[in-house]
C-alpha atoms as a PDB file:
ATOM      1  CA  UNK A   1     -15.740 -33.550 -25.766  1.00  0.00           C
ATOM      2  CA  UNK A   2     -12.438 -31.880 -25.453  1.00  0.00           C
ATOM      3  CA  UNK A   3     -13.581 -29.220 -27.234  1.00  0.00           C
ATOM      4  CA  UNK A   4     -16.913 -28.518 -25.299  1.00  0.00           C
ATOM      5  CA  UNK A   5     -13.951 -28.198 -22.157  1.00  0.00           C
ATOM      6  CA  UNK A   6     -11.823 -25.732 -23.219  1.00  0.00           C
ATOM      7  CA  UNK A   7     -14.790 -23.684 -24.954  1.00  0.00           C
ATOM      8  CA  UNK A   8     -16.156 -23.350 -21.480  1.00  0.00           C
ATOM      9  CA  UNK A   9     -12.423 -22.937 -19.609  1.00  0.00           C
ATOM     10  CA  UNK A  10     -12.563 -19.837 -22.499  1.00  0.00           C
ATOM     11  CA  UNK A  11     -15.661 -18.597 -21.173  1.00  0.00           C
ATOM     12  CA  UNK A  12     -14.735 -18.987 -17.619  1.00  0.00           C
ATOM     13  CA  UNK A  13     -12.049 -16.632 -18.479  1.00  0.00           C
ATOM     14  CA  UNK A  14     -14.625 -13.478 -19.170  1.00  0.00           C
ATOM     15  CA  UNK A  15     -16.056 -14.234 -15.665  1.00  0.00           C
ATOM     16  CA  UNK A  16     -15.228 -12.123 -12.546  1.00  0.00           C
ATOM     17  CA  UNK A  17     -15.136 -14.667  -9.787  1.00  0.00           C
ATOM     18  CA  UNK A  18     -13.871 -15.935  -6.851  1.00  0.00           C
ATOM     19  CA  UNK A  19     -10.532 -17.617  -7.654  1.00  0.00           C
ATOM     20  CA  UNK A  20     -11.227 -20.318  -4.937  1.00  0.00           C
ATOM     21  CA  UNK A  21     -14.850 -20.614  -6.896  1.00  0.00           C
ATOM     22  CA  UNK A  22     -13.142 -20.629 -10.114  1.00  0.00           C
ATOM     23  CA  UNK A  23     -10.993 -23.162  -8.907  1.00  0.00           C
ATOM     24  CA  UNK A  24     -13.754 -25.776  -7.678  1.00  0.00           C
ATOM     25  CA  UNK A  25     -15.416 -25.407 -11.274  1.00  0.00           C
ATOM     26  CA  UNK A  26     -11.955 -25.986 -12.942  1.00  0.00           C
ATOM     27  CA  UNK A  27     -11.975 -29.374 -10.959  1.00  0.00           C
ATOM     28  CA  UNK A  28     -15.299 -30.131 -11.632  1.00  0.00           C
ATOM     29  CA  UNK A  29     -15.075 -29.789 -15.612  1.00  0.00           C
ATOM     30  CA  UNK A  30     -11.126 -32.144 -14.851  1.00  0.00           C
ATOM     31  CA  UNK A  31     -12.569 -34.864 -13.483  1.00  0.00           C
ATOM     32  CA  UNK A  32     -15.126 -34.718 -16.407  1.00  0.00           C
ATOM     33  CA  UNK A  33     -12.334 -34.779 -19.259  1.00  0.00           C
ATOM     34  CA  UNK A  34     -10.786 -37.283 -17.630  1.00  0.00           C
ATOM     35  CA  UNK A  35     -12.832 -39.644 -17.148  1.00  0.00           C
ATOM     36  CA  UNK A  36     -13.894 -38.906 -20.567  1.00  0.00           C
ATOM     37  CA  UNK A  37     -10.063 -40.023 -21.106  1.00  0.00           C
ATOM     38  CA  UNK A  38     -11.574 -43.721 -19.544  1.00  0.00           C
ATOM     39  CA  UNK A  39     -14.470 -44.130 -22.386  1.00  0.00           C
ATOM     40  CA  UNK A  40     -11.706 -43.304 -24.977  1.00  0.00           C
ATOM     41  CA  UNK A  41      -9.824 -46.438 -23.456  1.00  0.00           C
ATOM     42  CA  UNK A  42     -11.847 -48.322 -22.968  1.00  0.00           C
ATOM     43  CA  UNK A  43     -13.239 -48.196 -26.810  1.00  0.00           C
ATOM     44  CA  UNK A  44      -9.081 -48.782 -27.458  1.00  0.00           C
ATOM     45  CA  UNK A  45      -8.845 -52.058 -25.749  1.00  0.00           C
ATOM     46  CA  UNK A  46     -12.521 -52.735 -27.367  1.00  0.00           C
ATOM     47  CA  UNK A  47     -10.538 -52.353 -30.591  1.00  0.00           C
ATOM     48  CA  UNK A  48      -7.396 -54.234 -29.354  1.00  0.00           C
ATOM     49  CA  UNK A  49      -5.245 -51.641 -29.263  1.00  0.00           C
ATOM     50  CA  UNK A  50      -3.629 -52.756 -25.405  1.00  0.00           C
ATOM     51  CA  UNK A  51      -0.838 -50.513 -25.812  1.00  0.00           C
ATOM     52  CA  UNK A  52      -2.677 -47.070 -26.328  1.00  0.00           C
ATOM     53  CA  UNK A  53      -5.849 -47.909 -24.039  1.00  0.00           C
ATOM     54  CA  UNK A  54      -2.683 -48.549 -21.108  1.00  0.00           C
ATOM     55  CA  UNK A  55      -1.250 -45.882 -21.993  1.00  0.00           C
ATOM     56  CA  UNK A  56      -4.739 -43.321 -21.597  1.00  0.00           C
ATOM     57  CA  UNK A  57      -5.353 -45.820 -18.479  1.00  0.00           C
ATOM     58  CA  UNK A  58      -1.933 -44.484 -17.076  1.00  0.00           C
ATOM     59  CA  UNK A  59      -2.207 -40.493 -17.631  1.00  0.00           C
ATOM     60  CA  UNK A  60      -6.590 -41.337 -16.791  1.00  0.00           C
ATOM     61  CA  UNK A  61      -5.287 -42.567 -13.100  1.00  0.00           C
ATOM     62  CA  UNK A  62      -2.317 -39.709 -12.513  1.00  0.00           C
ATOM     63  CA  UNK A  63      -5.158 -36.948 -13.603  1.00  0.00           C
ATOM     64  CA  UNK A  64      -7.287 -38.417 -11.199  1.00  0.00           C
ATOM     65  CA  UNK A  65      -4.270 -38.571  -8.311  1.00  0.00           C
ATOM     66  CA  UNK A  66      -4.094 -34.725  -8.854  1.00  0.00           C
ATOM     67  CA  UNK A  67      -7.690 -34.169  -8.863  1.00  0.00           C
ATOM     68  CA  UNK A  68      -8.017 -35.923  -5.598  1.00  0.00           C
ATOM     69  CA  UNK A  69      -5.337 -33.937  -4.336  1.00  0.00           C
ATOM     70  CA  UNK A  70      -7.214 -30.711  -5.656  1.00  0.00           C
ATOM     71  CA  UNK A  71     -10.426 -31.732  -4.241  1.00  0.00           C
ATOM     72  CA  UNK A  72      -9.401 -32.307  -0.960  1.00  0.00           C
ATOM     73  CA  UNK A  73      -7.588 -28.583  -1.222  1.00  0.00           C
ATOM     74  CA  UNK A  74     -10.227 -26.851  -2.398  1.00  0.00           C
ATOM     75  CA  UNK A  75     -13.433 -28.488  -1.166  1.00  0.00           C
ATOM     76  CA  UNK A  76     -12.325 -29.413   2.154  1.00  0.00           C
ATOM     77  CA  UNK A  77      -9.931 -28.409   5.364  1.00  0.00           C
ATOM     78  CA  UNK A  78      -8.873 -31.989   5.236  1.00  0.00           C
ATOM     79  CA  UNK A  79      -5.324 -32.608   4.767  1.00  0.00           C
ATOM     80  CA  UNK A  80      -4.996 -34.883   1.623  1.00  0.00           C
ATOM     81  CA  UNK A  81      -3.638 -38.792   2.172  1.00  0.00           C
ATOM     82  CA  UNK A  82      -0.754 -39.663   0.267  1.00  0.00           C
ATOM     83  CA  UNK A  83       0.090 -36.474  -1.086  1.00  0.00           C
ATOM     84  CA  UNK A  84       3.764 -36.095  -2.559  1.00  0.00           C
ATOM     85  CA  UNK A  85       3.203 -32.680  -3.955  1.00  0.00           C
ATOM     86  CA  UNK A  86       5.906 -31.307  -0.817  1.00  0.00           C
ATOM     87  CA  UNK A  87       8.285 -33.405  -2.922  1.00  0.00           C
ATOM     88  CA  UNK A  88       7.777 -32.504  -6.223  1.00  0.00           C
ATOM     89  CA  UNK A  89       7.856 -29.340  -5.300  1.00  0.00           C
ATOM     90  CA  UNK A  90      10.901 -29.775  -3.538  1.00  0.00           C
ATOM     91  CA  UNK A  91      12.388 -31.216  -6.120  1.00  0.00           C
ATOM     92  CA  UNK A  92      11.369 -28.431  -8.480  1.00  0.00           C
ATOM     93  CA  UNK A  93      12.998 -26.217  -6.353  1.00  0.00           C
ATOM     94  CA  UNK A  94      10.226 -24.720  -4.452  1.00  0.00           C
ATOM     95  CA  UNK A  95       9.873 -23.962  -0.497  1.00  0.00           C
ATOM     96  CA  UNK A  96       9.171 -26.921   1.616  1.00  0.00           C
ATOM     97  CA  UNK A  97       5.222 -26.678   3.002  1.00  0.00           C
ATOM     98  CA  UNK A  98       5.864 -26.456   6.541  1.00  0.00           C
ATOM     99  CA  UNK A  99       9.112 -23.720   5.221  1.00  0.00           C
ATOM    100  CA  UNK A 100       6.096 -22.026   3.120  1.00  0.00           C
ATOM    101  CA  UNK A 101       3.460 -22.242   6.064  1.00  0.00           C
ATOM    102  CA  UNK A 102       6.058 -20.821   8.785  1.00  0.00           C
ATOM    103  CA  UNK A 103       6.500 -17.729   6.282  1.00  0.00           C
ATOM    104  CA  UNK A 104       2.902 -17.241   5.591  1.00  0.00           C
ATOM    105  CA  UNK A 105       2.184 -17.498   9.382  1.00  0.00           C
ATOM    106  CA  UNK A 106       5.435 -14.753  10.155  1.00  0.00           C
ATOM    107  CA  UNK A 107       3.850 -12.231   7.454  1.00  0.00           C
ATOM    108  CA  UNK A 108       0.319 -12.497   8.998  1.00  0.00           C
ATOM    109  CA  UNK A 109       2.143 -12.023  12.782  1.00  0.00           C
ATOM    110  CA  UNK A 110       3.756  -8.924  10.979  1.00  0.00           C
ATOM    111  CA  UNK A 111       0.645  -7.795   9.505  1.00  0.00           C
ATOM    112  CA  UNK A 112      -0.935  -7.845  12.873  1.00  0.00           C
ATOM    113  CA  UNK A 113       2.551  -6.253  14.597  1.00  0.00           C
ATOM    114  CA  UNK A 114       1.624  -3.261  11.784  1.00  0.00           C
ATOM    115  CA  UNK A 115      -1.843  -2.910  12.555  1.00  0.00           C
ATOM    116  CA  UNK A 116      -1.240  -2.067  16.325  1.00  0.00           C
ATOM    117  CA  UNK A 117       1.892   0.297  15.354  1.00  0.00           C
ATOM    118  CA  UNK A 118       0.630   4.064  15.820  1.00  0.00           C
ATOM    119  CA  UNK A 119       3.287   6.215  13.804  1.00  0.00           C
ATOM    120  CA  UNK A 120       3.528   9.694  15.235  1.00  0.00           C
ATOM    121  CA  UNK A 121       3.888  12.596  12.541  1.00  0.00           C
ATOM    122  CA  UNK A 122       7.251  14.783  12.964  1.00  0.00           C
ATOM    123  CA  UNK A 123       4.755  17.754  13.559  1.00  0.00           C
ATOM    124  CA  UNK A 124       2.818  16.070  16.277  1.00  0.00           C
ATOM    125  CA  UNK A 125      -0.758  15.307  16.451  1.00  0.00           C
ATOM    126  CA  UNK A 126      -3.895  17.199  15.534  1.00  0.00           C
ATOM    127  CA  UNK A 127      -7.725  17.157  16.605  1.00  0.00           C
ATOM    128  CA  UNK A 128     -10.227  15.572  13.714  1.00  0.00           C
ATOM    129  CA  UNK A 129     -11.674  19.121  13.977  1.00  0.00           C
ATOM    130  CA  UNK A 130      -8.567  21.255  13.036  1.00  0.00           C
ATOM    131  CA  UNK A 131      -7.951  19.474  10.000  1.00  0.00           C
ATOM    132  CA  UNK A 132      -9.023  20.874   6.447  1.00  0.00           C
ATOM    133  CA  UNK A 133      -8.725  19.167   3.338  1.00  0.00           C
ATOM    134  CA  UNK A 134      -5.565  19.964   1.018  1.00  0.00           C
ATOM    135  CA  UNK A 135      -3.915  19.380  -1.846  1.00  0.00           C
ATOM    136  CA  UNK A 136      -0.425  19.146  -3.106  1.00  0.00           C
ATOM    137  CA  UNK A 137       0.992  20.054  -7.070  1.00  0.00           C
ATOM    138  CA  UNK A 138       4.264  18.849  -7.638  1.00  0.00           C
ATOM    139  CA  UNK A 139       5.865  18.948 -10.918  1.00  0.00           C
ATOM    140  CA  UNK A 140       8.233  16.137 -13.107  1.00  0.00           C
ATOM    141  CA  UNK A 141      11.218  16.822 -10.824  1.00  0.00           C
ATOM    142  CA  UNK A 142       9.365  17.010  -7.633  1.00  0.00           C
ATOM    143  CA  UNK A 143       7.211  13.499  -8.644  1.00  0.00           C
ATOM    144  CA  UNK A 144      10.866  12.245  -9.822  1.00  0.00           C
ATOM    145  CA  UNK A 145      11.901  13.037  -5.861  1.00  0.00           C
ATOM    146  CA  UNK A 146       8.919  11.666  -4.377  1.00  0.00           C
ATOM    147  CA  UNK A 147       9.097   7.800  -6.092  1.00  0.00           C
ATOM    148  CA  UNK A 148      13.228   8.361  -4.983  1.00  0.00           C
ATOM    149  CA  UNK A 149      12.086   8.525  -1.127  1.00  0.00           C
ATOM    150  CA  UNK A 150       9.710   6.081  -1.873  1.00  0.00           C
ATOM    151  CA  UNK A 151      12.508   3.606  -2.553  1.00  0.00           C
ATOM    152  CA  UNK A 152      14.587   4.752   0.271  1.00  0.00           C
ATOM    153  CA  UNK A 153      11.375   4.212   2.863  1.00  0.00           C
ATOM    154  CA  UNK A 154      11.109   0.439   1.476  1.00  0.00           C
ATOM    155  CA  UNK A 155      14.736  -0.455   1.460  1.00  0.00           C
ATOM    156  CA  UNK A 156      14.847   1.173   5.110  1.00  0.00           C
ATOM    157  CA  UNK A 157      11.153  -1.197   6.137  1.00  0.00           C
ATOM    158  CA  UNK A 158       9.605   2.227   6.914  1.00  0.00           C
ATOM    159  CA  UNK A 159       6.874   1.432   4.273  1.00  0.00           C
ATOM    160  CA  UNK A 160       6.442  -2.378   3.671  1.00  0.00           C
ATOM    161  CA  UNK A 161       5.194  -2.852  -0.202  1.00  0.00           C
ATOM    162  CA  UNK A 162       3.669  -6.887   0.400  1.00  0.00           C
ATOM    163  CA  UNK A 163       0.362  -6.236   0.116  1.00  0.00           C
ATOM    164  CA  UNK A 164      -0.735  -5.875   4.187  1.00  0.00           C
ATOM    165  CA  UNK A 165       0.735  -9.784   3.500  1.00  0.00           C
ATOM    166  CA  UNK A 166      -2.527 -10.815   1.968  1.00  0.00           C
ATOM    167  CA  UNK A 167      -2.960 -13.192  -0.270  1.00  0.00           C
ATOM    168  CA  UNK A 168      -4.581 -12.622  -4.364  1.00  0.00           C
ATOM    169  CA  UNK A 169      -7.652 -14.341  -2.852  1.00  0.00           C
ATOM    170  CA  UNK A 170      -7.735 -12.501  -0.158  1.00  0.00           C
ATOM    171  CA  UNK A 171      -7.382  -9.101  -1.875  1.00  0.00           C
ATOM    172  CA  UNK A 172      -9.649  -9.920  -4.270  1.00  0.00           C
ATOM    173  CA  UNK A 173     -12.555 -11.050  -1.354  1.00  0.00           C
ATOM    174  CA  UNK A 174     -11.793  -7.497  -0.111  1.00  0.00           C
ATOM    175  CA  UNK A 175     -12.024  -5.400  -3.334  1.00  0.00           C
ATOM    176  CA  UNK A 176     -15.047  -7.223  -3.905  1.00  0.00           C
ATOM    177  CA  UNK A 177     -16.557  -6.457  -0.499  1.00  0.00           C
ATOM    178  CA  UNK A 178     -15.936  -3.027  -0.557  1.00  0.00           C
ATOM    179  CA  UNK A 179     -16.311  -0.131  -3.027  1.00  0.00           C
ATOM    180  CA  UNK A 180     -12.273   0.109  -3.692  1.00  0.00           C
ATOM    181  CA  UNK A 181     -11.238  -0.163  -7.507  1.00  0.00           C
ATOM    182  CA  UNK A 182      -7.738  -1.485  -6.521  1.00  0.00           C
ATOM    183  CA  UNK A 183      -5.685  -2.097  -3.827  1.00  0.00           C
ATOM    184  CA  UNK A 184      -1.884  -0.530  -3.461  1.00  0.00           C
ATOM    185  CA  UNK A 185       1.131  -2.641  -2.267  1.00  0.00           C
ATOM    186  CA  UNK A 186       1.914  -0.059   0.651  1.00  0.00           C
ATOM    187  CA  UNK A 187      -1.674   0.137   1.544  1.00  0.00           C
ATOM    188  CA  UNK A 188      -3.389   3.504   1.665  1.00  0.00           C
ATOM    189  CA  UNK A 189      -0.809   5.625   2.888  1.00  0.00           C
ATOM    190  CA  UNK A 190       2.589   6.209   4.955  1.00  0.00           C
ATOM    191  CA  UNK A 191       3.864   9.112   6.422  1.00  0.00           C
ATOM    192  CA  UNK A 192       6.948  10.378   5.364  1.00  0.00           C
ATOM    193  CA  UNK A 193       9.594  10.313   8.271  1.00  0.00           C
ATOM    194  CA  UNK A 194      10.150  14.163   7.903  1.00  0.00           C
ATOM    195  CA  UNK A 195       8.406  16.976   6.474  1.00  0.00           C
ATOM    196  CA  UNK A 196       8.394  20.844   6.426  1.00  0.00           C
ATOM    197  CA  UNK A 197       6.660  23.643   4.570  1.00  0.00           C
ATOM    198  CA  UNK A 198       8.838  26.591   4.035  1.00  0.00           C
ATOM    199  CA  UNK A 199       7.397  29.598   2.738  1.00  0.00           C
ATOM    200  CA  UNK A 200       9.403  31.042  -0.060  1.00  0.00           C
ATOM    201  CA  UNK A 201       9.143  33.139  -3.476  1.00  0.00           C
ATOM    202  CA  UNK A 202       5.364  33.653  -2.744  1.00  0.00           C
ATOM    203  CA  UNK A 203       4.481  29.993  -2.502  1.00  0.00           C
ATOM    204  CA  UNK A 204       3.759  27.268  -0.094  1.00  0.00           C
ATOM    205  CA  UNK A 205       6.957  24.780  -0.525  1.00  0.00           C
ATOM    206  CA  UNK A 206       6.635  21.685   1.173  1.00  0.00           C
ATOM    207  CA  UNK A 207      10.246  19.341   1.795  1.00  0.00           C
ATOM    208  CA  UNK A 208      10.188  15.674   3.012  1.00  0.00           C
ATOM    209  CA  UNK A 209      12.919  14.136   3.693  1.00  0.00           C
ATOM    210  CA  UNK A 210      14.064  10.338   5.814  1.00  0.00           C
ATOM    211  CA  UNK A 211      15.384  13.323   8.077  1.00  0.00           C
ATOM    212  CA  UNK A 212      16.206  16.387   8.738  1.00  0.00           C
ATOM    213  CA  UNK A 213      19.808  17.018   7.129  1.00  0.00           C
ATOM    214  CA  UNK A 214      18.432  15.106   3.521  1.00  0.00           C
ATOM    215  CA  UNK A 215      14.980  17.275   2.580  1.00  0.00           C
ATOM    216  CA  UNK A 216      14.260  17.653  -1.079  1.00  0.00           C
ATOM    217  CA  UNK A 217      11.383  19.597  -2.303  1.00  0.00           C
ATOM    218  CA  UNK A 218       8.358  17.809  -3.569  1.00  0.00           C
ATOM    219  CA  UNK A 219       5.518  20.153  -3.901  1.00  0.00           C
ATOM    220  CA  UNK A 220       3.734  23.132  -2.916  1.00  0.00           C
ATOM    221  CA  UNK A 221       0.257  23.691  -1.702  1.00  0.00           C
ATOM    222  CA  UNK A 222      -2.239  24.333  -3.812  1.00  0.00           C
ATOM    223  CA  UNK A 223      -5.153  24.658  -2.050  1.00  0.00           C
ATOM    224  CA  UNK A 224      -6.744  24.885   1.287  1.00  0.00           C
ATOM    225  CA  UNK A 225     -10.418  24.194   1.582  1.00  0.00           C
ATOM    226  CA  UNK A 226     -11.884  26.296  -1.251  1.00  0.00           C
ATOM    227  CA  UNK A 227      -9.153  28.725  -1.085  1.00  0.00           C
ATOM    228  CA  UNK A 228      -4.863  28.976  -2.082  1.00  0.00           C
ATOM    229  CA  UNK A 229      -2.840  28.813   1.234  1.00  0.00           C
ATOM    230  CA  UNK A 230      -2.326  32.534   1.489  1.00  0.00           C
ATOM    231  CA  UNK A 231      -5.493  33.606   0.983  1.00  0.00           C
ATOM    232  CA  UNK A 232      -6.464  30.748   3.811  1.00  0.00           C
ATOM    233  CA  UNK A 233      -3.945  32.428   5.913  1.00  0.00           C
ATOM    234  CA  UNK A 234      -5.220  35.390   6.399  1.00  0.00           C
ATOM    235  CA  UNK A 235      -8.140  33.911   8.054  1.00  0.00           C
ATOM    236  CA  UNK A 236      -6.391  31.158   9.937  1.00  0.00           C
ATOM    237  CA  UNK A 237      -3.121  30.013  11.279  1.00  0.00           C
ATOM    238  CA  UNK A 238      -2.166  27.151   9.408  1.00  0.00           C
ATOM    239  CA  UNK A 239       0.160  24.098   9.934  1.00  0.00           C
ATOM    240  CA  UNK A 240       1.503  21.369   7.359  1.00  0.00           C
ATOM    241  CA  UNK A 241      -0.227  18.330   9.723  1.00  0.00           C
ATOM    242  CA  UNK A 242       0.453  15.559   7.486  1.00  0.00           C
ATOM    243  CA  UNK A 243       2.100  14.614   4.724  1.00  0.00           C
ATOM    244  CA  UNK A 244       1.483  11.014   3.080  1.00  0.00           C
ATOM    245  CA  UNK A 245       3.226   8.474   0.437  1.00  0.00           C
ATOM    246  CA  UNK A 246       0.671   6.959  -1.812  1.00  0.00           C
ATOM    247  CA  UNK A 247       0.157   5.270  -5.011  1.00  0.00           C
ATOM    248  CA  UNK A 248       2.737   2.308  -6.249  1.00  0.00           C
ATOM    249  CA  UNK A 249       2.114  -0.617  -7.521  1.00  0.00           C
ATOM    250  CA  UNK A 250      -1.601  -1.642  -7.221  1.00  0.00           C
ATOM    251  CA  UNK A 251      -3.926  -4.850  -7.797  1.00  0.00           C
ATOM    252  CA  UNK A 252      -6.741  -4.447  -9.204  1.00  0.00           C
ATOM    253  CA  UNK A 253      -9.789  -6.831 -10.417  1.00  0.00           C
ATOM    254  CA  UNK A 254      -9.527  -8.042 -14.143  1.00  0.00           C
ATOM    255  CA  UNK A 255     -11.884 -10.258 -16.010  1.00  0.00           C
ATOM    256  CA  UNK A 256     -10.805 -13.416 -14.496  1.00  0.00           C
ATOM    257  CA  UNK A 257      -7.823 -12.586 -11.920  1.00  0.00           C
ATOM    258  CA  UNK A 258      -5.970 -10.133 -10.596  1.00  0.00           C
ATOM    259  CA  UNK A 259      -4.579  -7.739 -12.698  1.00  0.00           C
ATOM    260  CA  UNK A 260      -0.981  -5.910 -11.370  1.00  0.00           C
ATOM    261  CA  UNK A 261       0.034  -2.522 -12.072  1.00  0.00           C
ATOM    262  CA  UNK A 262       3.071   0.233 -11.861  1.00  0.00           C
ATOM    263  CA  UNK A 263       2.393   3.720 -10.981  1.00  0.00           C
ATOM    264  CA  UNK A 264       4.107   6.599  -9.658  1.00  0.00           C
ATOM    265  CA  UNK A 265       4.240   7.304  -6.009  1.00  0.00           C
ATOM    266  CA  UNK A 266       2.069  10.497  -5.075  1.00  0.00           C
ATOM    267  CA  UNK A 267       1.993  12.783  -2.244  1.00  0.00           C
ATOM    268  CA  UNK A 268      -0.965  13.823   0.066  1.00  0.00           C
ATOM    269  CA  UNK A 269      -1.352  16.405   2.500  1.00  0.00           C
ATOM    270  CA  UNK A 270      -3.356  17.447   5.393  1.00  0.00           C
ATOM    271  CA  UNK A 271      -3.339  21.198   6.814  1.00  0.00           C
ATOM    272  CA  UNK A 272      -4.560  21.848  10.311  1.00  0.00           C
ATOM    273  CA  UNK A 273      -5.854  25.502  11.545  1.00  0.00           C
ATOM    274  CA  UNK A 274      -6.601  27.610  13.992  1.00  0.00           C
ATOM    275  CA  UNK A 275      -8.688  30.645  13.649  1.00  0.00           C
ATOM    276  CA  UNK A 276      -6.575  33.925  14.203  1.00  0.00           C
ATOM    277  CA  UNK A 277      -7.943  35.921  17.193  1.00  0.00           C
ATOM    278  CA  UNK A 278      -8.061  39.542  16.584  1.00  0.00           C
ATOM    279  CA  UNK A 279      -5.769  41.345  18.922  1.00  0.00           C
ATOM    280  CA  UNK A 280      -6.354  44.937  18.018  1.00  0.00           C
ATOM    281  CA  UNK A 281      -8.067  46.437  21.169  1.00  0.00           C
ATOM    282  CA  UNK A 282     -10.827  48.993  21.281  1.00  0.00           C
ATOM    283  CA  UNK A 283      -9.622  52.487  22.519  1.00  0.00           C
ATOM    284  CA  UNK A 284     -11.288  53.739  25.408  1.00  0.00           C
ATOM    285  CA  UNK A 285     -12.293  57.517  25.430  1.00  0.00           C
ATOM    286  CA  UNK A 286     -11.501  59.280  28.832  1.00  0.00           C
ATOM    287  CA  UNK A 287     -14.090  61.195  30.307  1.00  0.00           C
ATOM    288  CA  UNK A 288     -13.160  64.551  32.322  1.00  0.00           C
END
């Protein structure tokens, strides 16, 4: 019997679910082994072995204590009767529920706070229809500066890496919901708090920076639209609109959970543009 459990647990393991889901079968196939645990018992005291069949009887009625407990989690809004979990985890050292439940409710106050913040680039704001799509090269020194702001940002809360505050379940309902492979701790992007492009040595340098006075390089542009910047620039004025922090650490879907991972922190860019207006005037021929 035992067996037949943990060969389905195994292949419960290969399936992408729901955790909450997963969860509700994992009680299911519990209360199944355990009372399983009752017929074996049962057949001890049938054999007069008291001690071992009281024994089974004991862990057969904690089993079912958690299980209860469990159910009433998972299957129900309920609040379960009796439960001393907020003391054993107390005792294990763990937060106190209504300690844990004031902290979950201040991250999803935050996460609201965030969602009505609008942060202002250091270059101002642009029109939807000035803005062409751009990309940014930066090499191992330049990467090596980006994932160093990156730090600063998060030790300053300029970029908060929880997650939006959501929960695994939560992140996984959404990933599964939407076309997104993954999910990054800082979310999809934050602007850096300053940024320049500085045109030097026949490239496009671009410098970021928590201000003014501490910019270090991290890239150059290497595109604009279908063209390189200069090329671009002959055709339009162009201005470094916005420059992003990316990447991180990320969640992603495995076969069974979520699966965490460490990359680097990237940059992005946007360039906006105006079309240069040809100044040259026409000469006018006198007439005598």
């Amino acid at each position: 019997m035992f067996t037949i459990i943990d060969m389905i647990n195994h292949y419960l393991g290969y399936i992408n679910v729901n955790l909450k889901l997963k969860n509700r079968i994992y009680i299911i196939i519990g209360f199944i082994g355990n009372f399983y645990m009752l017929y074996l018992s049962y057949r001890f005291f049938e054999n007069g072995r008291w001690v071992r069949g009281l024994g089974f009887i004991a862990v057969f009625l904690i089993f079912l204590y958690f299980l209860i407990m469990n159910a009433y989690y998972y299957f129900t809004t309920k609040p379960a009767p009796f439960d001393i979990s907020p003391k054993i985890e107390k005792l294990l050292g763990g937060k106190p529920r209504e300690a844990a439940e004031n902290e979950n409710l201040r991250q999803r106050l935050n996460r609201s706070e965030r969602g009505r913040q609008t942060i202002v680039p250091s270059t101002g704001i642009f029109e939807k229809n000035t803005i062409l799509p751009a990309t940014i090269q930066s090499n191992q020194r330049e990467m090596a500066n980006i994932n160093q702001l990156a730090e600063q940002m998060i030790q300053n809360n300029f970029a908060m890496a929880d997650y939006e505050g959501l929960t695994d379940d939560e992140i996984l309902t959404h990933l599964q919901s939407t076309e997104a492979t993954s999910f990054y701790a800082i979310g999809e992007g934050i602007p850096f708090p300053y940024f320049e492009l500085r045109e030097e040595n026949g490239e496009a340098n671009i410098y970021a920076g928590m201000n003014q006075m501490n910019l270090v390089q991290i890239g150059r542009v290497a595109s604009v639209g279908l063209s390189n910047y200069f090329e671009a620039k002959k055709q339009y004025q162009l201005y470094l609109a916005q420059v992003v922090l990316i990447g991180g650490q990320r969640k992603f879907a495995g076969r069974s959970s979520l699966m965490t991972e460490d990359t680097p922190y990237r940059a992005k860019i946007q360039m906006a543009y105006q079309k240069r207006e040809d100044t040259a005037q026409p000469t006018r021929r006198r007439s005598y």
